[in-house]
C-alpha atoms as a PDB file:
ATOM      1  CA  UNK A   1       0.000   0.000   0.000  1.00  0.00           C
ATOM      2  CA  UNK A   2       1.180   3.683  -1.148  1.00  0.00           C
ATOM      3  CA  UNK A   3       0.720   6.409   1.603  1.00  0.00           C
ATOM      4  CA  UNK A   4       0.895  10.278   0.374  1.00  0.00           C
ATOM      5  CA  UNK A   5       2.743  11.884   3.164  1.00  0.00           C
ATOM      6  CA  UNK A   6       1.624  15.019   4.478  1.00  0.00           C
ATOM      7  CA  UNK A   7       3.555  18.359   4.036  1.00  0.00           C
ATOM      8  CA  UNK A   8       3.752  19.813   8.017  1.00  0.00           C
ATOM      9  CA  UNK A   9       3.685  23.469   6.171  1.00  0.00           C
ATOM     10  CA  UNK A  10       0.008  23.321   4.274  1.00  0.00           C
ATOM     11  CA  UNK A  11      -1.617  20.298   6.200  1.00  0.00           C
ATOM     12  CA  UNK A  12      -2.096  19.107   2.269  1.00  0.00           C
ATOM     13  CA  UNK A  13      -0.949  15.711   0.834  1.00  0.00           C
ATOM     14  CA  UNK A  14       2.682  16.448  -0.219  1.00  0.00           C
ATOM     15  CA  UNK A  15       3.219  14.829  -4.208  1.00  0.00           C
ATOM     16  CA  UNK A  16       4.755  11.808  -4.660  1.00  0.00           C
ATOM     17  CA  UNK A  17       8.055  11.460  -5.334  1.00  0.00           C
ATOM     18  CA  UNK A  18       8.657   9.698  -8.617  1.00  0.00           C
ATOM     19  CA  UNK A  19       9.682   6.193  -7.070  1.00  0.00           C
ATOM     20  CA  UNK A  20       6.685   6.012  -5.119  1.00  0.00           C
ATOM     21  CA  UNK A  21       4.796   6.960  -8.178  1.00  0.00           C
ATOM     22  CA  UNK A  22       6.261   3.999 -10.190  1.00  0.00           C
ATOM     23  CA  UNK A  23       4.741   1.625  -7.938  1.00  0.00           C
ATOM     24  CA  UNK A  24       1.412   2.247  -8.536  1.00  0.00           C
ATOM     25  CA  UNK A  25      -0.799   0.888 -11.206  1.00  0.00           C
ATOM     26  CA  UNK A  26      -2.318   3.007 -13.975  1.00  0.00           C
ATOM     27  CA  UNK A  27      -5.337   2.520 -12.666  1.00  0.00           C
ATOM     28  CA  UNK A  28      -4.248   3.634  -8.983  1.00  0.00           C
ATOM     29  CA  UNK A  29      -3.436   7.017 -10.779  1.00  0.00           C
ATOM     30  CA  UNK A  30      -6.451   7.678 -12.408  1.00  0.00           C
ATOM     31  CA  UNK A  31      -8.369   6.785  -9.094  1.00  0.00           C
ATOM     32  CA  UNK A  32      -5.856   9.451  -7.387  1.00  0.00           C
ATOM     33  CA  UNK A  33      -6.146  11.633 -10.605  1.00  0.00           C
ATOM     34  CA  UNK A  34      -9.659  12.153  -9.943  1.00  0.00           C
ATOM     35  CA  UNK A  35      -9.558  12.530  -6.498  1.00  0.00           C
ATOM     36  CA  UNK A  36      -7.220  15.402  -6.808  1.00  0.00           C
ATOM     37  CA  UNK A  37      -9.744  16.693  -9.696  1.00  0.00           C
ATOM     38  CA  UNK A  38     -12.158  17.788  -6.563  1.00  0.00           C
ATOM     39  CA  UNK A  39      -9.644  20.087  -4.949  1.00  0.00           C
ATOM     40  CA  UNK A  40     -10.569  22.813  -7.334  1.00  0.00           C
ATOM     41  CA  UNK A  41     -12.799  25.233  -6.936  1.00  0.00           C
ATOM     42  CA  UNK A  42     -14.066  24.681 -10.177  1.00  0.00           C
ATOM     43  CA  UNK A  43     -13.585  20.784 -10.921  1.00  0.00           C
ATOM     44  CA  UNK A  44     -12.342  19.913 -14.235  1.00  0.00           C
ATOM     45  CA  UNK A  45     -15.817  17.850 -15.261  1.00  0.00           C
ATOM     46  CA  UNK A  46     -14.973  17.354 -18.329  1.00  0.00           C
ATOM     47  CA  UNK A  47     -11.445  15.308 -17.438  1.00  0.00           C
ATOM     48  CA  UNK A  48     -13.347  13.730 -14.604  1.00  0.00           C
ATOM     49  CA  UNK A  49     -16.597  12.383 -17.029  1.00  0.00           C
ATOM     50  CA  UNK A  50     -13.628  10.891 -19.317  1.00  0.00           C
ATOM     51  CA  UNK A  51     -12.124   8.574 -16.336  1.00  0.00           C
ATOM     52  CA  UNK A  52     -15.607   6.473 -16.291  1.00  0.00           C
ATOM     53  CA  UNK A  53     -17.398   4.268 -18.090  1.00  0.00           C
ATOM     54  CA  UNK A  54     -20.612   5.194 -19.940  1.00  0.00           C
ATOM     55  CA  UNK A  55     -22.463   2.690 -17.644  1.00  0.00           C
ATOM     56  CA  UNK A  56     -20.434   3.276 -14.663  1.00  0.00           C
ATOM     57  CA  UNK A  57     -22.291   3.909 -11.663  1.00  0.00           C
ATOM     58  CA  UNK A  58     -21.703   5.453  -8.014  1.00  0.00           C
ATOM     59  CA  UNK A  59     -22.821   4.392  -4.680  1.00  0.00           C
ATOM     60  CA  UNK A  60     -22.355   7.543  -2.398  1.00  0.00           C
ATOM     61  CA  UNK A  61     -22.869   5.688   0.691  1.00  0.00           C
ATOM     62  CA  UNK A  62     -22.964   1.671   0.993  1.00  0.00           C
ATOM     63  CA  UNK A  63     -25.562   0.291   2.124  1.00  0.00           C
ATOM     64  CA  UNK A  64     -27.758   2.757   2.587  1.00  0.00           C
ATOM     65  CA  UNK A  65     -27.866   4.372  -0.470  1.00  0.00           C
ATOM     66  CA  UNK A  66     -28.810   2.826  -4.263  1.00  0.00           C
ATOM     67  CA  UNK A  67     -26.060   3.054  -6.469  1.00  0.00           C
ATOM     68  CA  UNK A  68     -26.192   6.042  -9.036  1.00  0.00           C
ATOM     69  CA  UNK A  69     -26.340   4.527 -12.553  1.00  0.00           C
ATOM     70  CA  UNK A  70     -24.742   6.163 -15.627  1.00  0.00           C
ATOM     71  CA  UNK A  71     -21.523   8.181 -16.005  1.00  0.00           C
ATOM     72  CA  UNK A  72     -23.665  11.871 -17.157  1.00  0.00           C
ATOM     73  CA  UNK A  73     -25.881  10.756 -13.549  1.00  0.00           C
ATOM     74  CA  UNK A  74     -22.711  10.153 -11.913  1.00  0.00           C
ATOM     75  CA  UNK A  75     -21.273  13.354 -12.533  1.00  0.00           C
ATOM     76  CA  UNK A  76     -24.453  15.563 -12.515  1.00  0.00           C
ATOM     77  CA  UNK A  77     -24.335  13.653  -8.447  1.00  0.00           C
ATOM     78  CA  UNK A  78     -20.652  15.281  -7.511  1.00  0.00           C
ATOM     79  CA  UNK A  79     -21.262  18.741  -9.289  1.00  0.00           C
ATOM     80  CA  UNK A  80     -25.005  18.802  -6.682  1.00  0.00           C
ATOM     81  CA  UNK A  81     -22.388  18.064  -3.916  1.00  0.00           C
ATOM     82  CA  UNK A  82     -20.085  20.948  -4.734  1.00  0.00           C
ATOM     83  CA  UNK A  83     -23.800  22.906  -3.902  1.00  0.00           C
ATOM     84  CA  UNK A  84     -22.883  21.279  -0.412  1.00  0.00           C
ATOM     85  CA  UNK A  85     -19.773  22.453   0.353  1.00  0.00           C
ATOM     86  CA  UNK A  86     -16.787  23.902  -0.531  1.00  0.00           C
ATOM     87  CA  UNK A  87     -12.959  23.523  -0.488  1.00  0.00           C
ATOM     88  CA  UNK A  88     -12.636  19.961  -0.643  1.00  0.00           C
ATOM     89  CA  UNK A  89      -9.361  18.230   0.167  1.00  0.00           C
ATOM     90  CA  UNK A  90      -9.286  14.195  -0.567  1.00  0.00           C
ATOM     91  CA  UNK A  91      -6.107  13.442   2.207  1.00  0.00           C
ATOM     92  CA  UNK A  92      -5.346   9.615   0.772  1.00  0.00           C
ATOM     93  CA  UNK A  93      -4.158   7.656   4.043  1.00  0.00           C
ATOM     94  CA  UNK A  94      -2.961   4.870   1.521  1.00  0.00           C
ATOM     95  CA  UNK A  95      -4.062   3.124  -1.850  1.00  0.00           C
ATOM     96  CA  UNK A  96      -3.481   0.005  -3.508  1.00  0.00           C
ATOM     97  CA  UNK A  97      -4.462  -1.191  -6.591  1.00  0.00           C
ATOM     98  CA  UNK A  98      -4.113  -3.848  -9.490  1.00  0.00           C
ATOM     99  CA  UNK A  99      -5.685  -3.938 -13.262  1.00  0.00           C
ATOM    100  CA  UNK A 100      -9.193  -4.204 -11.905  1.00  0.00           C
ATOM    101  CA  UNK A 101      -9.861  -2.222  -8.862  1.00  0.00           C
ATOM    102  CA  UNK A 102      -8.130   0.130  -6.528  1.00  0.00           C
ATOM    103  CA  UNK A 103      -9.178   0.635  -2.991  1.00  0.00           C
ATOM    104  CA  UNK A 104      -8.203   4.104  -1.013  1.00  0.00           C
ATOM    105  CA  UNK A 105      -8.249   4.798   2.472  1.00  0.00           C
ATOM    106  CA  UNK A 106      -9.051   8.619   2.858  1.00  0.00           C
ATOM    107  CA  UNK A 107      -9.603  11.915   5.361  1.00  0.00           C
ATOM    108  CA  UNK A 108     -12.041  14.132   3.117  1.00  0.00           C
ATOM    109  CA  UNK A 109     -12.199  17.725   4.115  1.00  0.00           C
ATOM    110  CA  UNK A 110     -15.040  19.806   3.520  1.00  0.00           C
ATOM    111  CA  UNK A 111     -16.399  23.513   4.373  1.00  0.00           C
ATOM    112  CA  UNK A 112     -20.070  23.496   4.261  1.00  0.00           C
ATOM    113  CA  UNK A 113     -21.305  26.559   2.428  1.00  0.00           C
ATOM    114  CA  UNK A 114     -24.609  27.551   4.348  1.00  0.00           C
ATOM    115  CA  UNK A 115     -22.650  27.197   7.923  1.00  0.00           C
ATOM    116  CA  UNK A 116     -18.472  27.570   6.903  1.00  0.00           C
ATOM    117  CA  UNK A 117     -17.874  25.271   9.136  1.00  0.00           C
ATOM    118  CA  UNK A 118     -15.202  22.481   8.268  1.00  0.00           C
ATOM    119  CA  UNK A 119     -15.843  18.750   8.873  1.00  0.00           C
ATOM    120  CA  UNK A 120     -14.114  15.485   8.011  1.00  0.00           C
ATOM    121  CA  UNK A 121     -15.079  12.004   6.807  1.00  0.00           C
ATOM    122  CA  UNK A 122     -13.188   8.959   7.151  1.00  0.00           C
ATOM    123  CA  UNK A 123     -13.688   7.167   3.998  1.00  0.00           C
ATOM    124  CA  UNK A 124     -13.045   4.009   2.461  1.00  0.00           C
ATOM    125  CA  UNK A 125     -14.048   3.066  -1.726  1.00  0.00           C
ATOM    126  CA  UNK A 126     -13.539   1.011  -4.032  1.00  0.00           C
ATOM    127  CA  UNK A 127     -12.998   1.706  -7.589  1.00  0.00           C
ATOM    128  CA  UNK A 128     -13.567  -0.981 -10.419  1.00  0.00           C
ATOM    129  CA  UNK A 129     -12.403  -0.934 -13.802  1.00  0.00           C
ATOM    130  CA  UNK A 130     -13.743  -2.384 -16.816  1.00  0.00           C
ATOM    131  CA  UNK A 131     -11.392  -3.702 -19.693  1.00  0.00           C
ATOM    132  CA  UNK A 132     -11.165  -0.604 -21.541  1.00  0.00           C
ATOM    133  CA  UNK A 133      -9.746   0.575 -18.587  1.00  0.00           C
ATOM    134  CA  UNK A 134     -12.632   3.033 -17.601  1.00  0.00           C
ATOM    135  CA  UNK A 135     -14.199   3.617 -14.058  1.00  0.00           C
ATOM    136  CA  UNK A 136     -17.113   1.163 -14.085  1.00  0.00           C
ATOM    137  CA  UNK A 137     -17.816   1.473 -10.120  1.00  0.00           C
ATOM    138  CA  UNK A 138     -16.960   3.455  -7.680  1.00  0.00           C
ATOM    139  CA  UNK A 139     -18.376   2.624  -3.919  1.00  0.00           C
ATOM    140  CA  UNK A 140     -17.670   4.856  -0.417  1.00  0.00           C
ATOM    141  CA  UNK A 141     -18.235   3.380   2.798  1.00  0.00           C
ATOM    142  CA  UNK A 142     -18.236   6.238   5.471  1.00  0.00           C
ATOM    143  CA  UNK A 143     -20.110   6.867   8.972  1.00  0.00           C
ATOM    144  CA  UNK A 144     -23.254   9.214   8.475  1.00  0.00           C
ATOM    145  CA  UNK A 145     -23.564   9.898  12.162  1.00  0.00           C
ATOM    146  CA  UNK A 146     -19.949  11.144  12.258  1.00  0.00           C
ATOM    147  CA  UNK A 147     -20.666  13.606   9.617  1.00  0.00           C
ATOM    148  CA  UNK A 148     -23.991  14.094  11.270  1.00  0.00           C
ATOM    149  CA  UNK A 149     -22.388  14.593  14.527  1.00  0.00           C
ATOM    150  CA  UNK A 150     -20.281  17.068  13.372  1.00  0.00           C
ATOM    151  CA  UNK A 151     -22.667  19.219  11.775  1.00  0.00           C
ATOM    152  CA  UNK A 152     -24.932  18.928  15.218  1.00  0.00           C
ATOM    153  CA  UNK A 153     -28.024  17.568  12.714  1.00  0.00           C
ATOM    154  CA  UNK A 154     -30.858  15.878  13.109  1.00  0.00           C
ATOM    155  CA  UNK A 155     -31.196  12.656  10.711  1.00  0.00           C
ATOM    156  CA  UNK A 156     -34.016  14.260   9.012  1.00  0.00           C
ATOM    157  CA  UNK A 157     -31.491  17.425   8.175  1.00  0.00           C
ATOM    158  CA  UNK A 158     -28.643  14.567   7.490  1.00  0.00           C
ATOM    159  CA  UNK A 159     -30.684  12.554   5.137  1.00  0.00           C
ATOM    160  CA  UNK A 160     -31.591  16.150   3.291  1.00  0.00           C
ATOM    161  CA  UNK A 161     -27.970  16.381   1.998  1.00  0.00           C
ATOM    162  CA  UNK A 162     -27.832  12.929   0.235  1.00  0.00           C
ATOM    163  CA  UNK A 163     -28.396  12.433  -2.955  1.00  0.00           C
ATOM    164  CA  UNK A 164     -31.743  13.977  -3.952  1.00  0.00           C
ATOM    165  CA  UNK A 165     -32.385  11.691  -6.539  1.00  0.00           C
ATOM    166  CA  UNK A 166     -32.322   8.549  -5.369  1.00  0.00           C
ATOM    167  CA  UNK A 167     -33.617   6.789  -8.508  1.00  0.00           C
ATOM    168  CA  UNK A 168     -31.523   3.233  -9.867  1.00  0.00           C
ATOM    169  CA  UNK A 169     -31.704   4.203 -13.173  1.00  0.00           C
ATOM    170  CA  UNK A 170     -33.288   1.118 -14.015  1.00  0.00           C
END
């Protein structure tokens, strides 16, 4: 497993150097690739839509939420997010990958917009890849009363920040 160390100076996940980078699979980039794609204030959509699979769907939350089906769904699901909050960092605790999926452990840091105040998720996912080498599934596994915690919510006020459009896409 690859760990990003942190640089003391920024709090931010320093680069890695390029031997560490050589041990990672291509497809443990792209996850990381992507990841790093959310740190902007304005996410590069267009770069981040070409990393999936047309049919590639994401489950926000496992098990509690249905996967969302189709890469434009997908996508149109992390831009309503960035309505959330703001100024996200993705701190990777380690990855490791092979051809067919690459699993992260991850600190996300978030400001919510309506309150500025900044809150963390412990995360776990799991990215799969199809043979064309596209995201085909992506799955997070996090603790919604943490984040609910955090924000001092109620689960009805939790649940409103989910995805809105819970549809399978059946």
């Amino acid at each position: 497993m690859n760990a990003l160390p942190m640089n003391t100076a920024t709090k931010q996940p320093s680069q890695p150097q390029n031997s560490q980078l050589s041990n990672r699979s291509a497809q443990e980039q792209i996850v990381l690739n992507i990841l790093t794609l959310l740190h902007a204030k304005q996410p590069d959509f267009d770069t981040f839509t070409n990393a999936f699979a047309e049919n590639a769907y994401y489950q926000v939350h496992v098990p509690s939420i249905r996967p969302i089906k189709g890469r434009d769904r997908l996508v149109a699901e992390l831009a309503r997010q960035l309505e959330d909050y703001e100024d996200c960092r993705c701190e990777i605790i380690c990855s490791a990958g092979n051809n067919h999926r690459v699993f992260t452990e991850r600190r996300d840091h978030v400001t919510m917009k309506k309150s500025g105040q900044r809150i963390f998720s412990s995360v776990c996912a799991v990215f799969e890849f199809n043979a064309e080498q596209k995201i085909s599934a992506w799955r997070e596994y996090w603790d919604i009363r943490d984040i609910q915690y955090q924000l001092g919510m109620t689960e009805e006020q939790m649940l409103a920040l989910l995805p809105r459009d819970n549809k399978t896409g059946d």
